[in-house]
Protein backbone atom coordinates (compact mmCIF):
# COMPACT_ATOMS: atom_id res chain seq x y z
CA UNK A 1 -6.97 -15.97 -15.72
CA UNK A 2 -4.91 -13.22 -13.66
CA UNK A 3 -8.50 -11.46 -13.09
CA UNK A 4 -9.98 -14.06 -11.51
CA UNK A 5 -7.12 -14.86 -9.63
CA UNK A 6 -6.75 -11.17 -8.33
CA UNK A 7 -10.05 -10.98 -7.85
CA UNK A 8 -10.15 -13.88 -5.17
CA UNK A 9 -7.25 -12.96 -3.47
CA UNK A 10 -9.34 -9.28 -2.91
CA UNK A 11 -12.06 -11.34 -1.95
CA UNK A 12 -10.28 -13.30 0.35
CA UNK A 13 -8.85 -9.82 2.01
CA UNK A 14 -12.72 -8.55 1.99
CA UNK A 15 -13.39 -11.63 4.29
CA UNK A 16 -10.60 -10.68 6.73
CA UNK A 17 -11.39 -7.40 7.05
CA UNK A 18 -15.27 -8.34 7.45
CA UNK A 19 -13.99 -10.43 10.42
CA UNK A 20 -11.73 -7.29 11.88
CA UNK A 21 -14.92 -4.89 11.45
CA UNK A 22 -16.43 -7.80 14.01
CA UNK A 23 -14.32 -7.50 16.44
CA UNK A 24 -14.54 -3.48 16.59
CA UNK A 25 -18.28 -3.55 17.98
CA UNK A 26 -17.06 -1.83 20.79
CA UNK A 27 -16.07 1.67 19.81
CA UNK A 28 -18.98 4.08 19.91
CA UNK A 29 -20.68 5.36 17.71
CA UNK A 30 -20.56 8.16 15.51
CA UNK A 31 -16.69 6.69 15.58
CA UNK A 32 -17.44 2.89 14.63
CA UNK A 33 -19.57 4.37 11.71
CA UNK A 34 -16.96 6.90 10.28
CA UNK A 35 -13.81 3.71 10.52
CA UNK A 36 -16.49 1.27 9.35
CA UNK A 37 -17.32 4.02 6.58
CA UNK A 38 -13.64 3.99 5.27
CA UNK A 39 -11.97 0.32 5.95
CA UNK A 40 -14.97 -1.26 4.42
CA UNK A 41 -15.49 0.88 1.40
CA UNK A 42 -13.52 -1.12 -1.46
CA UNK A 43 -10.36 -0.06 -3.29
CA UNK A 44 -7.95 -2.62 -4.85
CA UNK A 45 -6.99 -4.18 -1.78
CA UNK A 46 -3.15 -3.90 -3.15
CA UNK A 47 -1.04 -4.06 -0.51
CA UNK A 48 -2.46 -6.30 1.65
CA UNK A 49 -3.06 -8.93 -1.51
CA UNK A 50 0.90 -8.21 -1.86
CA UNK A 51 1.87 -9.17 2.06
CA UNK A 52 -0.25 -12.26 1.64
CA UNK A 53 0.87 -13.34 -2.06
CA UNK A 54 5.05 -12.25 -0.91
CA UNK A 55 4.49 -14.43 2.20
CA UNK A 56 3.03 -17.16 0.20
CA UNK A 57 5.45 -17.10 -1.93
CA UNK A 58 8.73 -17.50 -0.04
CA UNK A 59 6.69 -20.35 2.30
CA UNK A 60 5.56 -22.04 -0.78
CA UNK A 61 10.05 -22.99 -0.85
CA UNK A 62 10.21 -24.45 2.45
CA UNK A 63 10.63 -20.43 3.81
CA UNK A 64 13.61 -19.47 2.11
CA UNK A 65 17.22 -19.81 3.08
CA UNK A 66 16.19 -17.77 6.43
CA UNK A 67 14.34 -20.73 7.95
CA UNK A 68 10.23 -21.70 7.85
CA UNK A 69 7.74 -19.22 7.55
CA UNK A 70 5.34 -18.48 10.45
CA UNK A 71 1.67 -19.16 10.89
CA UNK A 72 -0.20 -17.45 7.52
CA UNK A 73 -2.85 -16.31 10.32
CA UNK A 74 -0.36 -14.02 11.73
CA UNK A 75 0.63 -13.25 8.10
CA UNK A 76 -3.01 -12.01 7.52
CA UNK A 77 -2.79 -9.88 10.69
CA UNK A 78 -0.19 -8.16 9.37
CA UNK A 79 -2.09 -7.77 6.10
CA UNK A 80 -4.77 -6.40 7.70
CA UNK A 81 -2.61 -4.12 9.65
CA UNK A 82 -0.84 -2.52 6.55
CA UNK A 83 -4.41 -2.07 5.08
CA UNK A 84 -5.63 -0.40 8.49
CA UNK A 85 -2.37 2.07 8.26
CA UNK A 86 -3.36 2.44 4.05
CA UNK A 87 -6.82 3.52 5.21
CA UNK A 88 -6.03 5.72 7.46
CA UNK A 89 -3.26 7.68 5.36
CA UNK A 90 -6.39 8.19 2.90
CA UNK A 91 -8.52 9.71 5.23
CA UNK A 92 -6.23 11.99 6.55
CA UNK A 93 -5.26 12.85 3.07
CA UNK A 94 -8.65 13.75 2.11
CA UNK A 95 -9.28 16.33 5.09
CA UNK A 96 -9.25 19.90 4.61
CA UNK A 97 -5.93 20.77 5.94
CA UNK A 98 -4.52 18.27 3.61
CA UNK A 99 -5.92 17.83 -0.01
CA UNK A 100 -9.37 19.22 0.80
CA UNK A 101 -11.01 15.98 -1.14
CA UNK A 102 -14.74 16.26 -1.38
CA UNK A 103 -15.04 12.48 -3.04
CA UNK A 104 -13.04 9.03 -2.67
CA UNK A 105 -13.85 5.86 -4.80
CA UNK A 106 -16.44 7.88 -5.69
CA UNK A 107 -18.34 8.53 -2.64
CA UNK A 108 -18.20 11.69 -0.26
CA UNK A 109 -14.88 11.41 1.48
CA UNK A 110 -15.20 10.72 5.51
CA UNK A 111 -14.86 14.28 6.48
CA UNK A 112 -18.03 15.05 4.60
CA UNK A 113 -20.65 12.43 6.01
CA UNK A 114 -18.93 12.26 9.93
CA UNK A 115 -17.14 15.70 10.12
CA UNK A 116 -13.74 16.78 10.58
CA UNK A 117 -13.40 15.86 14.49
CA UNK A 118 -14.34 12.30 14.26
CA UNK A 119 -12.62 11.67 10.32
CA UNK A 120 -9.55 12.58 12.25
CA UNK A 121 -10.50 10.25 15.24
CA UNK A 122 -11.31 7.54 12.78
CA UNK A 123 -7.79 7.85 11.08
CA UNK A 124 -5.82 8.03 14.75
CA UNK A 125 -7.88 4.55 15.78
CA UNK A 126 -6.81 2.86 12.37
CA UNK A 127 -3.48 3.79 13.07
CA UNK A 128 -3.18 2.37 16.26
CA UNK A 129 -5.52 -0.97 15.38
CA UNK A 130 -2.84 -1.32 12.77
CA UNK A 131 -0.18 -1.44 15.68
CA UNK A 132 -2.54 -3.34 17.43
CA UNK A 133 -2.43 -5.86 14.72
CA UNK A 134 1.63 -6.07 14.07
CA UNK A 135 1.27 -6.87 17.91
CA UNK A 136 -1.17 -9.85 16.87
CA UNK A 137 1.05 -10.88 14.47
CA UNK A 138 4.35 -11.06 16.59
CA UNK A 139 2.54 -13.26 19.07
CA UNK A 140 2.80 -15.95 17.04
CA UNK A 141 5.36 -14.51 14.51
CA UNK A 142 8.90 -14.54 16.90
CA UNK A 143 11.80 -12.99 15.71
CA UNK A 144 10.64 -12.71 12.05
CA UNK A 145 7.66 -11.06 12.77
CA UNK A 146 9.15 -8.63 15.34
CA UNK A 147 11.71 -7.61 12.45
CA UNK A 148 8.80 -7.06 10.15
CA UNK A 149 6.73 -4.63 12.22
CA UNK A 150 9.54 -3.06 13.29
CA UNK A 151 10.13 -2.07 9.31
CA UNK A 152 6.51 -1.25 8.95
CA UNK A 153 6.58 1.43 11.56
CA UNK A 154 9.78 2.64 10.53
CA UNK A 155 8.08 3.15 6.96
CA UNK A 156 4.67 4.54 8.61
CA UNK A 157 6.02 6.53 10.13
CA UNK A 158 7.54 10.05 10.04
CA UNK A 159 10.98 9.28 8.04
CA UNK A 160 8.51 7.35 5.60
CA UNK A 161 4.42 7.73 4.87
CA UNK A 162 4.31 10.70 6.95
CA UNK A 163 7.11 12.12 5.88
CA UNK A 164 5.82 11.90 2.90
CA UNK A 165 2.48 13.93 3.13
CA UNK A 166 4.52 16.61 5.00
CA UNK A 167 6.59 16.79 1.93
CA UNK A 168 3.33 16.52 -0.05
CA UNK A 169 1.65 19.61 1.59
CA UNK A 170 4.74 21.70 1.72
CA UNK A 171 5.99 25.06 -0.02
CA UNK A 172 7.52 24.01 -3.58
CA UNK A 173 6.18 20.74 -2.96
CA UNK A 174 5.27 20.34 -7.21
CA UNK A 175 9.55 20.41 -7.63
CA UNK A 176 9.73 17.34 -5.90
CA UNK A 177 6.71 14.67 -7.34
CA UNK A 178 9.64 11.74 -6.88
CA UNK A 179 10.53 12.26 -2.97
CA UNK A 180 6.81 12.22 -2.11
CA UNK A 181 5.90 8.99 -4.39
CA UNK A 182 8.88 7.65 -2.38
CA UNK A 183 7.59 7.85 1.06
CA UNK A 184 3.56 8.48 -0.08
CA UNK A 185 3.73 5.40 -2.29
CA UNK A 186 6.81 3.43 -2.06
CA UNK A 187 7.39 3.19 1.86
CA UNK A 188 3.69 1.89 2.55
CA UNK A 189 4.18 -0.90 -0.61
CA UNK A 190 7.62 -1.54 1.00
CA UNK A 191 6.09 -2.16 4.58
CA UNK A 192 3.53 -4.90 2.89
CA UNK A 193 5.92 -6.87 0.50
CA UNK A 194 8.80 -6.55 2.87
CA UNK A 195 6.85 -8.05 5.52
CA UNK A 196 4.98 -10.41 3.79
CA UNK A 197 8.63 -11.40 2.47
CA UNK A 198 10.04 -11.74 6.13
CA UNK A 199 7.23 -13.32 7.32
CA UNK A 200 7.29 -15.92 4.76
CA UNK A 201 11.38 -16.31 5.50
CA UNK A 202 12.83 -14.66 2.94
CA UNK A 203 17.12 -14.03 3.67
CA UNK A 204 18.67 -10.55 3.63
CA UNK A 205 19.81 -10.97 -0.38
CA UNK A 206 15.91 -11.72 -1.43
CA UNK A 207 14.63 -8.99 1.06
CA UNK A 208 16.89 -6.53 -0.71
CA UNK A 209 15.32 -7.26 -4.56
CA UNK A 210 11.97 -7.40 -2.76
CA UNK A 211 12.65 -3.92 -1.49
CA UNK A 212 13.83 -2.85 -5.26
CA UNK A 213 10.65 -4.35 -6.50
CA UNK A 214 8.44 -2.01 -4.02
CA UNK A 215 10.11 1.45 -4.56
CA UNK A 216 10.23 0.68 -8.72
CA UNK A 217 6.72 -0.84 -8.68
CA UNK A 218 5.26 2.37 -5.76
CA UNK A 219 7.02 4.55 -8.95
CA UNK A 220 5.63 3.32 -11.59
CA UNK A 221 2.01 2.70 -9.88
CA UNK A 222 2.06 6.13 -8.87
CA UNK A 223 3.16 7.85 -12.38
CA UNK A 224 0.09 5.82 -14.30
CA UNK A 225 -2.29 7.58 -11.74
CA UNK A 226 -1.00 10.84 -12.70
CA UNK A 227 -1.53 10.08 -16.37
CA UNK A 228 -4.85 8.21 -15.88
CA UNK A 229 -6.22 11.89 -13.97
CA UNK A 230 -4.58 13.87 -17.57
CA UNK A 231 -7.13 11.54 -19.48
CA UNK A 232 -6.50 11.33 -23.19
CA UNK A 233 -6.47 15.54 -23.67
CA UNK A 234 -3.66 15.52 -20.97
CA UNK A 235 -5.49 18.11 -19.29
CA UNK A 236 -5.77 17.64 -15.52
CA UNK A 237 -9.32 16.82 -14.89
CA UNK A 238 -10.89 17.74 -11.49
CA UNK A 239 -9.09 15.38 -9.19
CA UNK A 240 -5.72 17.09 -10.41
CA UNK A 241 -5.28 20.62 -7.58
CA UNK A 242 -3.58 23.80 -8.86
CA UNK A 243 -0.11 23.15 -8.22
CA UNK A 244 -0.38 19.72 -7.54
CA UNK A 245 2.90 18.18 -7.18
CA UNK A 246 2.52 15.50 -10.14
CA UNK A 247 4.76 13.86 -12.03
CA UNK A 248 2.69 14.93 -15.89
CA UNK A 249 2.94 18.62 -14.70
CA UNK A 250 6.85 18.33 -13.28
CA UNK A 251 8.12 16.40 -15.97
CA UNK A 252 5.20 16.01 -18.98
CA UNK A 253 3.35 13.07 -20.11
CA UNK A 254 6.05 11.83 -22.55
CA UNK A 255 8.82 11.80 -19.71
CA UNK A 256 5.69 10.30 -17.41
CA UNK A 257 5.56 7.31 -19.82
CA UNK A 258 9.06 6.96 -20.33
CA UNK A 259 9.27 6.64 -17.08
CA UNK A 260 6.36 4.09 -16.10
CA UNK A 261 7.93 1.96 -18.60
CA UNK A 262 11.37 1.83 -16.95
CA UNK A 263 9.81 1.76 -13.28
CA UNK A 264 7.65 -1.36 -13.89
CA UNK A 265 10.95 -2.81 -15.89
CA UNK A 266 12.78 -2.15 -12.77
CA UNK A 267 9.82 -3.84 -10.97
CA UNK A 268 9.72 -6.60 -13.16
CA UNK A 269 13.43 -7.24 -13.08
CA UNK A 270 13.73 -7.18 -9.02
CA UNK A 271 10.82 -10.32 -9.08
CA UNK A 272 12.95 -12.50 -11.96
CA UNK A 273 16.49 -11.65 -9.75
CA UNK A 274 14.26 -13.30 -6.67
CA UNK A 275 13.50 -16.74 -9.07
CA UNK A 276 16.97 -16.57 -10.13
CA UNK A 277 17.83 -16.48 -6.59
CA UNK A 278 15.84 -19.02 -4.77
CA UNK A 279 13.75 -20.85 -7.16
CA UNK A 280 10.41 -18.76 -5.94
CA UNK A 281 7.76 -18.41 -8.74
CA UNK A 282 6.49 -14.73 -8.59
CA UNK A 283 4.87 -15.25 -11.76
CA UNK A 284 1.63 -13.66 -9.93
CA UNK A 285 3.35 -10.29 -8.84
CA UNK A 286 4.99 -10.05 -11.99
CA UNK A 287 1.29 -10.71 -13.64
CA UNK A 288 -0.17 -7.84 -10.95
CA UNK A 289 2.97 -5.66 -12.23
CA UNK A 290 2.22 -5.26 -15.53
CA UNK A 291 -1.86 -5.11 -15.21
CA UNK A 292 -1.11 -2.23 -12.18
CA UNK A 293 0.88 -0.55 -15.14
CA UNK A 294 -1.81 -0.78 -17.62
CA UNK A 295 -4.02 -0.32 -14.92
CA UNK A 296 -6.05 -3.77 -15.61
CA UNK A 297 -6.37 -3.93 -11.73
């Protein structure tokens, strides 16, 4: 039943962001191709699945003890601009200067079909579509939705995602696998369920277990990746770099586990405070929790 259900809420994202590729016939081409290329070519659809299920889920209570929630159209603006900011952070992350990734969802990464010049181009315009979105959004949004892309750019940007691939591609960087699945991982889930959150009227106390939820679940999400590339030898396979600053090499696989299971605990524990709280059902999350850590989804 969770399948299914996850697998219309991506579907319903798919839509959205077959709309957005609509409304980008403008840009020229070999640029439209190469953002096209990337936005359009699948992935989990995570984080914007988590702005739209957080924000549906505070609304569903009459918008939390903050007040009513705002439009779900600006809500799915905002989606789509987190998943716009997502993309972009991946092809940046692929290009040479950076990871140096040949492949991504298993098909030549952006650099490699449009070239360096206009991946980078393609990345810069997601960025700023994303802004352009959040913009969208507080239209319609007011002061909610002012507060929550003021948080997403704050975690975008260089004391958060950014921040984090600096840390990422830095000297001694393999010491230090927690900071960058911090700001890599956990700022960019924090900017979707924290805005989905506000935008669906969530109060200060239920922001604040939301925000517990993102940085344990961004943890834990992060650590079953690293075992998942170890495979059952726990030998890095080819996706895992010399020196790459993961958590099986820092810490080994039996600390990794240990510590998926107490991240998606924490996770876990952050969504039943938020019930306790306010009577929300995050039954859903909880659900996408646990698959994300088994890595049904």
């Amino acid at each position: 039943m969770f399948n299914a259900e996850y697998a219309a809420k991506k579907a319903a994202v798919e839509s959205l962001i077959a709309e957005l590729g609509a409304e980008l016939n403008a840009v020229p081409e070999p640029l439209l191709s190469s953002i096209k290329y990337s936005l359009t070519g699948g992935g989990k659809r995570l984080r914007p699945v988590l702005t739209l299920e957080f924000f549906d889920m505070f609304a569903r209570i009459g918008g939390g003890a903050a007040g009513a929630a705002i439009p779900r159209a600006a809500a799915e603006r905002f989606a789509l601009a987190i998943e716009c900011a997502h993309v972009y952070s991946l092809i940046h992350d692929d290009l040479p200067s950076m990871d140096n990734d040949d492949f991504r969802r298993g098909k030549p990464t952006n650099h490699r079909v449009f070239g360096e010049g206009i991946a980078v181009l393609a990345g810069d315009a997601l960025l700023n579509l994303a802004y352009e979105l959040f913009f969208q959004a507080v239209k319609t949004g007011g002061a909610a939705a002012v507060a929550a892309a003021d948080g997403a750019a704050r975690l975008l940007g260089a004391r958060g995602l950014i921040g984090g691939q600096a840390l990422d591609i830095s000297p001694g960087a393999a010491k230090k696998p927690d900071s960058i699945y911090l700001h890599k991982t956990g700022d960019l889930i924090a900017a979707a369920a924290e805005g989905g959150a506000r935008l669906g009227g969530a109060d200060e106390n239920s922001l604040a277990r939301v925000r517990e939820f993102s940085y344990a679940f961004g943890m834990a999400f992060q650590i079953r990746d690293d075992l998942l590339d170890r495979g059952e030898s726990g030998k890095p396979n080819k996706s895992v770099k010399p020196g790459a600053a993961d958590y099986v090499s820092v810490y080994g696989a039996e600390k990794a586990d240990a510590a998926l299971c107490e991240y998606t605990k924490k996770a876990v524990a952050a969504l039943e405070k938020i019930e306790t709280a306010c009577g929300a059902d995050a039954g859903f999350i909880k659900s996408l929790t646990l698959g994300a850590a088994a890595r049904a989804v």
